[in-house]
Every structure is written in C-alpha cells, then in structure tokens.
C-alpha atoms as a PDB file:
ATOM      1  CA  UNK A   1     101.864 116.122 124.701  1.00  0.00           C
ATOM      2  CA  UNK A   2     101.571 119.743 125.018  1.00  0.00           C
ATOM      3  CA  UNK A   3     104.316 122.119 125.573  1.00  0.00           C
ATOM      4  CA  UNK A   4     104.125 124.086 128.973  1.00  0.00           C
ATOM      5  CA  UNK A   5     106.588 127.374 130.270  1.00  0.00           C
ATOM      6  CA  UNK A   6     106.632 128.248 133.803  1.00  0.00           C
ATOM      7  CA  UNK A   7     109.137 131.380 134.440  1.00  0.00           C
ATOM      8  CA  UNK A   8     109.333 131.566 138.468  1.00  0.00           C
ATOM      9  CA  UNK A   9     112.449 131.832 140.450  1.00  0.00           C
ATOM     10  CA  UNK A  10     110.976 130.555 143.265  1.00  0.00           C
ATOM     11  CA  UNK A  11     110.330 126.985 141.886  1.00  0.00           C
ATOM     12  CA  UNK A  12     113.433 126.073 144.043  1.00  0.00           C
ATOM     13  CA  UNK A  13     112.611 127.637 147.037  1.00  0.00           C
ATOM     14  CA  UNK A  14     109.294 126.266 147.867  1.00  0.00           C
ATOM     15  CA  UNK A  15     106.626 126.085 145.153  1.00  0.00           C
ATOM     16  CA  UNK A  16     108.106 123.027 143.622  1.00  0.00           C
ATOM     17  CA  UNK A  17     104.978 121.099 144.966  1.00  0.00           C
ATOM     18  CA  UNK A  18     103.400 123.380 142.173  1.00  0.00           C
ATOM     19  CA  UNK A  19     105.028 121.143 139.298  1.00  0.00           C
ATOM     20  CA  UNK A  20     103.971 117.909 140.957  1.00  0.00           C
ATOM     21  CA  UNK A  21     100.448 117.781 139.419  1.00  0.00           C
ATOM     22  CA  UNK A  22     101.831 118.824 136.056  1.00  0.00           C
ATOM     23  CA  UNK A  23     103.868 116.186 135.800  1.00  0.00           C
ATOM     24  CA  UNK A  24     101.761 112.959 137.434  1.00  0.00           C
ATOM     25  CA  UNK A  25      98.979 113.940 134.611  1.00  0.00           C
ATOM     26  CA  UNK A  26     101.792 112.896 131.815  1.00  0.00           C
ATOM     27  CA  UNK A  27      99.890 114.976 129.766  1.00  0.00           C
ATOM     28  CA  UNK A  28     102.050 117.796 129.731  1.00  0.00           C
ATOM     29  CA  UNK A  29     105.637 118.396 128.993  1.00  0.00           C
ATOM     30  CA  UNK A  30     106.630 121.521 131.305  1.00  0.00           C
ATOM     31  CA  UNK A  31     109.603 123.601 131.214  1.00  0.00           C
ATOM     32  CA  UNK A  32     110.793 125.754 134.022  1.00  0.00           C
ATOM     33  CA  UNK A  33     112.896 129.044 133.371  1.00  0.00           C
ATOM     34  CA  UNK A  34     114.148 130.735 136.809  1.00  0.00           C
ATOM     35  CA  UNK A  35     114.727 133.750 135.222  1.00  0.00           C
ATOM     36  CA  UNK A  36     114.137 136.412 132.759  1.00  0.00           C
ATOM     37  CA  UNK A  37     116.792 135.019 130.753  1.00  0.00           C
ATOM     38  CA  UNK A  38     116.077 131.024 130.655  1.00  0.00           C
ATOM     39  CA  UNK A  39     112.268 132.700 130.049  1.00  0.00           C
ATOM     40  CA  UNK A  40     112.683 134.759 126.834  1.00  0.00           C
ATOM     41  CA  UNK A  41     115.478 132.470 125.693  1.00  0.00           C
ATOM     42  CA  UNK A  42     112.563 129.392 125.733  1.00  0.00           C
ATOM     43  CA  UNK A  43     110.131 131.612 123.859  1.00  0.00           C
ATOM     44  CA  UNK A  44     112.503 132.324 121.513  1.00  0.00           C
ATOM     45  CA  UNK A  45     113.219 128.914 121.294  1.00  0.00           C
ATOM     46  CA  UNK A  46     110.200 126.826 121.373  1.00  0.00           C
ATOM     47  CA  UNK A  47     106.600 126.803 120.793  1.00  0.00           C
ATOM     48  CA  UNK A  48     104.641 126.691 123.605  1.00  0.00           C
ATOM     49  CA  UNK A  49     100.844 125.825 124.233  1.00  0.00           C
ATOM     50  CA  UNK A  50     100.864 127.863 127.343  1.00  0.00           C
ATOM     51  CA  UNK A  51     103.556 130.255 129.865  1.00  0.00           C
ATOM     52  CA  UNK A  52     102.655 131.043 133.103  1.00  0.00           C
ATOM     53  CA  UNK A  53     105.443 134.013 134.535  1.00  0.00           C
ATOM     54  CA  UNK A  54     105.897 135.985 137.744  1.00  0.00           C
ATOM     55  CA  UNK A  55     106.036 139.362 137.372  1.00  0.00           C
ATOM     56  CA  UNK A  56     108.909 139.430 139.806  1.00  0.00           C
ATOM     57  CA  UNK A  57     111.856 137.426 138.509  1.00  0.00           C
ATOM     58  CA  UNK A  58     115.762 137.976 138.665  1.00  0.00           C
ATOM     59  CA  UNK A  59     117.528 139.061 135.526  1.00  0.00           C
ATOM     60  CA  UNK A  60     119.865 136.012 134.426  1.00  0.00           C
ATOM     61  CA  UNK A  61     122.674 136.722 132.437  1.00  0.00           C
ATOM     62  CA  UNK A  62     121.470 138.765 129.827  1.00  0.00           C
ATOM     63  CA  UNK A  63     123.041 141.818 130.336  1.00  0.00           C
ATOM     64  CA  UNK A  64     119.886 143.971 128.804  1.00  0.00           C
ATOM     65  CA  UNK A  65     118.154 142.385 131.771  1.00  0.00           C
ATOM     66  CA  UNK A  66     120.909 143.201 133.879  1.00  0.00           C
ATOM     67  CA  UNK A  67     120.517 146.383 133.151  1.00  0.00           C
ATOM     68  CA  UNK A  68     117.114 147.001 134.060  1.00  0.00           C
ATOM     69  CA  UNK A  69     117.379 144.986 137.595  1.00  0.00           C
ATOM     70  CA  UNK A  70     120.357 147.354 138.219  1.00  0.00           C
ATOM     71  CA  UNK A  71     118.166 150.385 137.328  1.00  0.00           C
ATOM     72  CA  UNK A  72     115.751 149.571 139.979  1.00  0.00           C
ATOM     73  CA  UNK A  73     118.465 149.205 142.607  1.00  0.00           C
ATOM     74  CA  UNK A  74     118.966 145.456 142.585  1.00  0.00           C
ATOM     75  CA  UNK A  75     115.591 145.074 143.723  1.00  0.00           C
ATOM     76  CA  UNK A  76     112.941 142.453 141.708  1.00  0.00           C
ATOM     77  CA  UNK A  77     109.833 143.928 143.175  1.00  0.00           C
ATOM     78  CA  UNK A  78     110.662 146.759 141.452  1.00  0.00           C
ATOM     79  CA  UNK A  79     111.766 146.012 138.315  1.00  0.00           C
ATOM     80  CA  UNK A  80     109.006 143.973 137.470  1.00  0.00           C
ATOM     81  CA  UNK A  81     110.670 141.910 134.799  1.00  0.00           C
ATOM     82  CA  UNK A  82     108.015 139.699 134.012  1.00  0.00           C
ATOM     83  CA  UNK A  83     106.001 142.783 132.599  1.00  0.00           C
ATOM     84  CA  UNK A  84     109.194 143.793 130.690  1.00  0.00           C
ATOM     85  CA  UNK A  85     108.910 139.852 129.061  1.00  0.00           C
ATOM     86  CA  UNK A  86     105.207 140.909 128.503  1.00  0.00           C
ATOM     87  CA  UNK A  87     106.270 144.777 127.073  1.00  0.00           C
ATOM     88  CA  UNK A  88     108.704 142.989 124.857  1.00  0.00           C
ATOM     89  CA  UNK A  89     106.199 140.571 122.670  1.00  0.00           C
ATOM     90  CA  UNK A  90     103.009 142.590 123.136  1.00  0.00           C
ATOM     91  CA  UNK A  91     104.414 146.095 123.158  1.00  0.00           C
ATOM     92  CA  UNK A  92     108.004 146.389 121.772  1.00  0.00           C
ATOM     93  CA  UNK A  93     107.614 150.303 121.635  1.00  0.00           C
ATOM     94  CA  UNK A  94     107.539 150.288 125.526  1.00  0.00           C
ATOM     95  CA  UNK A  95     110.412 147.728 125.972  1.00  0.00           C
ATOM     96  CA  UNK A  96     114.254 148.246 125.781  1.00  0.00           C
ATOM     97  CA  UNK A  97     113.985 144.411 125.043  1.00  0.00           C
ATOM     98  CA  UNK A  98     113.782 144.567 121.724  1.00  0.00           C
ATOM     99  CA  UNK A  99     113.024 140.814 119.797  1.00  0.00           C
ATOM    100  CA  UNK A 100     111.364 139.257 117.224  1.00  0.00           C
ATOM    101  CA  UNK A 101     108.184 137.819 118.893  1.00  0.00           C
ATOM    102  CA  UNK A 102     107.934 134.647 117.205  1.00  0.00           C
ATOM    103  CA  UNK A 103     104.344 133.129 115.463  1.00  0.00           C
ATOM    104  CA  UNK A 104     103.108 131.203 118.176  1.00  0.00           C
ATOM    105  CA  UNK A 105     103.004 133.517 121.136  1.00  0.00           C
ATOM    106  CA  UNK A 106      99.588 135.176 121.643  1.00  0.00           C
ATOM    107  CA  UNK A 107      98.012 137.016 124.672  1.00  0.00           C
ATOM    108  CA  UNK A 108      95.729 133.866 125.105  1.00  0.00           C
ATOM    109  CA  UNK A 109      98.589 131.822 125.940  1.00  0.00           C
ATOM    110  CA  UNK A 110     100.251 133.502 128.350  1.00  0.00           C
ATOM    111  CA  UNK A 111      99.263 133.708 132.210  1.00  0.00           C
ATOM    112  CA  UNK A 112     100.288 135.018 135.832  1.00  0.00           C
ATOM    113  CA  UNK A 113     101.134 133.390 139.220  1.00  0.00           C
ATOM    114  CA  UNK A 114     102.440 136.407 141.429  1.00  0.00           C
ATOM    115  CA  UNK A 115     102.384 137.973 144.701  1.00  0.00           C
ATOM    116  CA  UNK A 116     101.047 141.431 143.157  1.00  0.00           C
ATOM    117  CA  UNK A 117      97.359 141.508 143.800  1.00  0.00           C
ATOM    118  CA  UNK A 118      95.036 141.859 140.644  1.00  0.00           C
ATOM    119  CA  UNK A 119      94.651 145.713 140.793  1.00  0.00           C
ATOM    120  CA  UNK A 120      98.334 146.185 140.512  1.00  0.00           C
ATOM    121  CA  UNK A 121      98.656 143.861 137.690  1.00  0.00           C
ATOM    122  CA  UNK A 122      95.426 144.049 135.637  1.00  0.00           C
ATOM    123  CA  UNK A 123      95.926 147.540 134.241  1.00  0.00           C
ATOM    124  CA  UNK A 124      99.364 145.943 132.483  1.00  0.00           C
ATOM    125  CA  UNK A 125      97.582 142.641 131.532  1.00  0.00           C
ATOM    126  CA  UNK A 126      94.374 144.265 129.974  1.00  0.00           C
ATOM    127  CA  UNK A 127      96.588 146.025 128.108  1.00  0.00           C
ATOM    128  CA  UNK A 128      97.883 143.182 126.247  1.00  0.00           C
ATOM    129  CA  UNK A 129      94.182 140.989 126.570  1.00  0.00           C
ATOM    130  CA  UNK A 130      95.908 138.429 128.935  1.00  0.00           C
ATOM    131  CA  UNK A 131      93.458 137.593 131.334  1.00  0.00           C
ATOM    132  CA  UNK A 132      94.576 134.715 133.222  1.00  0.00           C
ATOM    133  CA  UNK A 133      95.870 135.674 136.887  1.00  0.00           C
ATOM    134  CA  UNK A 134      96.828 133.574 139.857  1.00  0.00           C
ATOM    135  CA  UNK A 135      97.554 135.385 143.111  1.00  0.00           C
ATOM    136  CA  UNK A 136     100.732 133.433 144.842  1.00  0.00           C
ATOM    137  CA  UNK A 137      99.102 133.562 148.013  1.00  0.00           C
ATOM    138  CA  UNK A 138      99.896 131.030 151.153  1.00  0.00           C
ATOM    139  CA  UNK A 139      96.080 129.042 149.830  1.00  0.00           C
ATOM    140  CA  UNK A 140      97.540 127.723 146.950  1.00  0.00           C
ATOM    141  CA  UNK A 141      96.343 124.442 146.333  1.00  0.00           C
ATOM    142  CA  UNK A 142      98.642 121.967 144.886  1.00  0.00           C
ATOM    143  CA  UNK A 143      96.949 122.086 142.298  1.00  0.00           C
ATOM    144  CA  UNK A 144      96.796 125.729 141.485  1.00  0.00           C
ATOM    145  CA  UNK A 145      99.274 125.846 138.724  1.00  0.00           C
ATOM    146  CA  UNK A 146      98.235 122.841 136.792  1.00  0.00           C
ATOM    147  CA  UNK A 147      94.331 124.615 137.195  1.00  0.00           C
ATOM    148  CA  UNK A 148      95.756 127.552 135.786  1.00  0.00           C
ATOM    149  CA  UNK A 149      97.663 125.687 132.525  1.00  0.00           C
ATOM    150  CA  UNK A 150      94.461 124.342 132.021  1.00  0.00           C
ATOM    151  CA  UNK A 151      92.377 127.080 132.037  1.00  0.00           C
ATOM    152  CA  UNK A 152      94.794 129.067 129.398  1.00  0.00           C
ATOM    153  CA  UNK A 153      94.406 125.835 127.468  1.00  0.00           C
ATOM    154  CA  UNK A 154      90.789 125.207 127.197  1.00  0.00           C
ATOM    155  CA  UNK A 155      90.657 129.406 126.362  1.00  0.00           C
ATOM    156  CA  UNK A 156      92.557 128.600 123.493  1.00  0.00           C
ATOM    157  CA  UNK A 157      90.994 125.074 122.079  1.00  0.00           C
ATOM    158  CA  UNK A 158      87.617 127.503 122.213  1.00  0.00           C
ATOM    159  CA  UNK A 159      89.735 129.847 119.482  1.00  0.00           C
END
C-alpha cells in the first residue's frame, strides 16, 4: 500500500468528500496534516510516495511557524506557508525553516491543490521542478484529489 500526505486545513470544513475516493480504492494509505505543523512533522517522520499541500495553511504549534503567520498579520493568504514547507526542503537558503530534508522527498513527489491560480503559483513551483497543480476551484470532481495522487505517482514509477 502506498503512503499518501495531504496537508489542507480545510479537509474539515468541506473537502472531506476529497478523501472518499482515496480511501474506497484500498490502495492507498493517506494521511491528513491540517497544518504546517502536522505537515513537516509527517515528512520528517515518514516516507511518503506522494504529498499534495495548500499553499495556504495555518501555522500549528510550531512556534517558527507561528512566527511567520504572525508576520503576515494573522492572515494565511499571505503567509503562504505551504511555499515556506516547499522553501524549506527544496531551498533551505530562502527558508527560516531550517531542517534536514530527509532521502525520500523529491520535487516529483510533491503536488498542489489551492485556490491560487497557476500564474501565481508556477513561478515558485518551477523553481523547485514540481509540476503537479490542482486549482481548488467549486468543479472539483470527487475525484480530483485521488486523480492528482495518481498522476504524481505514475510521474514517478516512469523515474
């Protein structure tokens, strides 16, 4: 069974139908951070064969996170702390996040489900090679997320 991350705080709120798919397959084990926290804390934790983040998540407790959110006024859209997970394995020179990005995490595994539309996000992901993006738009499908898992799979079983 392969390991899935999916770092969105609104999982709660209205996208749980998301998850549904994922799970009825039983070919996937997925774990759900709902925050910046929960989601670095799993990387650094566990190997997964795929993470799909929002770019606009809450802090948690980590107060480094904390930090940043409060920088930006309390405000998620701004502080973009999905990016900062992204700045802190891909780019640790342009993170205050600094971690030991463990073995296993590549740009091919990692993916996006967020509100921003691709020209505000693209010039970040390129940057880092990740090139799997899912706008969180009111046509998701139900089966959006588990199409999107899937596509950052097969990427990687063509490596």
């Amino acid at each position: 069974m392969q390991n899935l991350l999916w770092i969105e705080d609104d999982v709660k709120r209205g996208l749980a139908s998301l998850a549904g798919p994922i799970y009825a397959s039983f070919c996937y084990k997925l774990d759900i951070a709902l925050n910046a926290t929960q989601g670095i804390t799993k990387i650094l934790s566990k190997e997964y064969d795929a993470v799909v983040l929002d770019i606009r998540i809450p802090p948690g407790t980590d107060k480094r996170f904390r930090n940043m959110y409060s920088e930006s006024n309390l405000n998620k859209n701004q502080a973009r702390l999905g990016i900062e997970i992204l700045h802190a394995l891909f780019d640790p020179g342009n993170s205050s996040y600094k971690i030991t990005k463990p073995d296993w995490v590549s740009a091919a595994k990692f993916g996006i489900l967020s509100v921003e539309t691709e020209n505000e996000v693209m010039p970040e992901l390129k940057k880092y090679n990740i090139s799997h993006y899912q706008n969180k738009s009111t046509k998701l499908s139900e089966n959006s997320l588990l199409e999107l898992f899937e596509k950052i799979l097969n990427q990687n079983d063509g490596i």
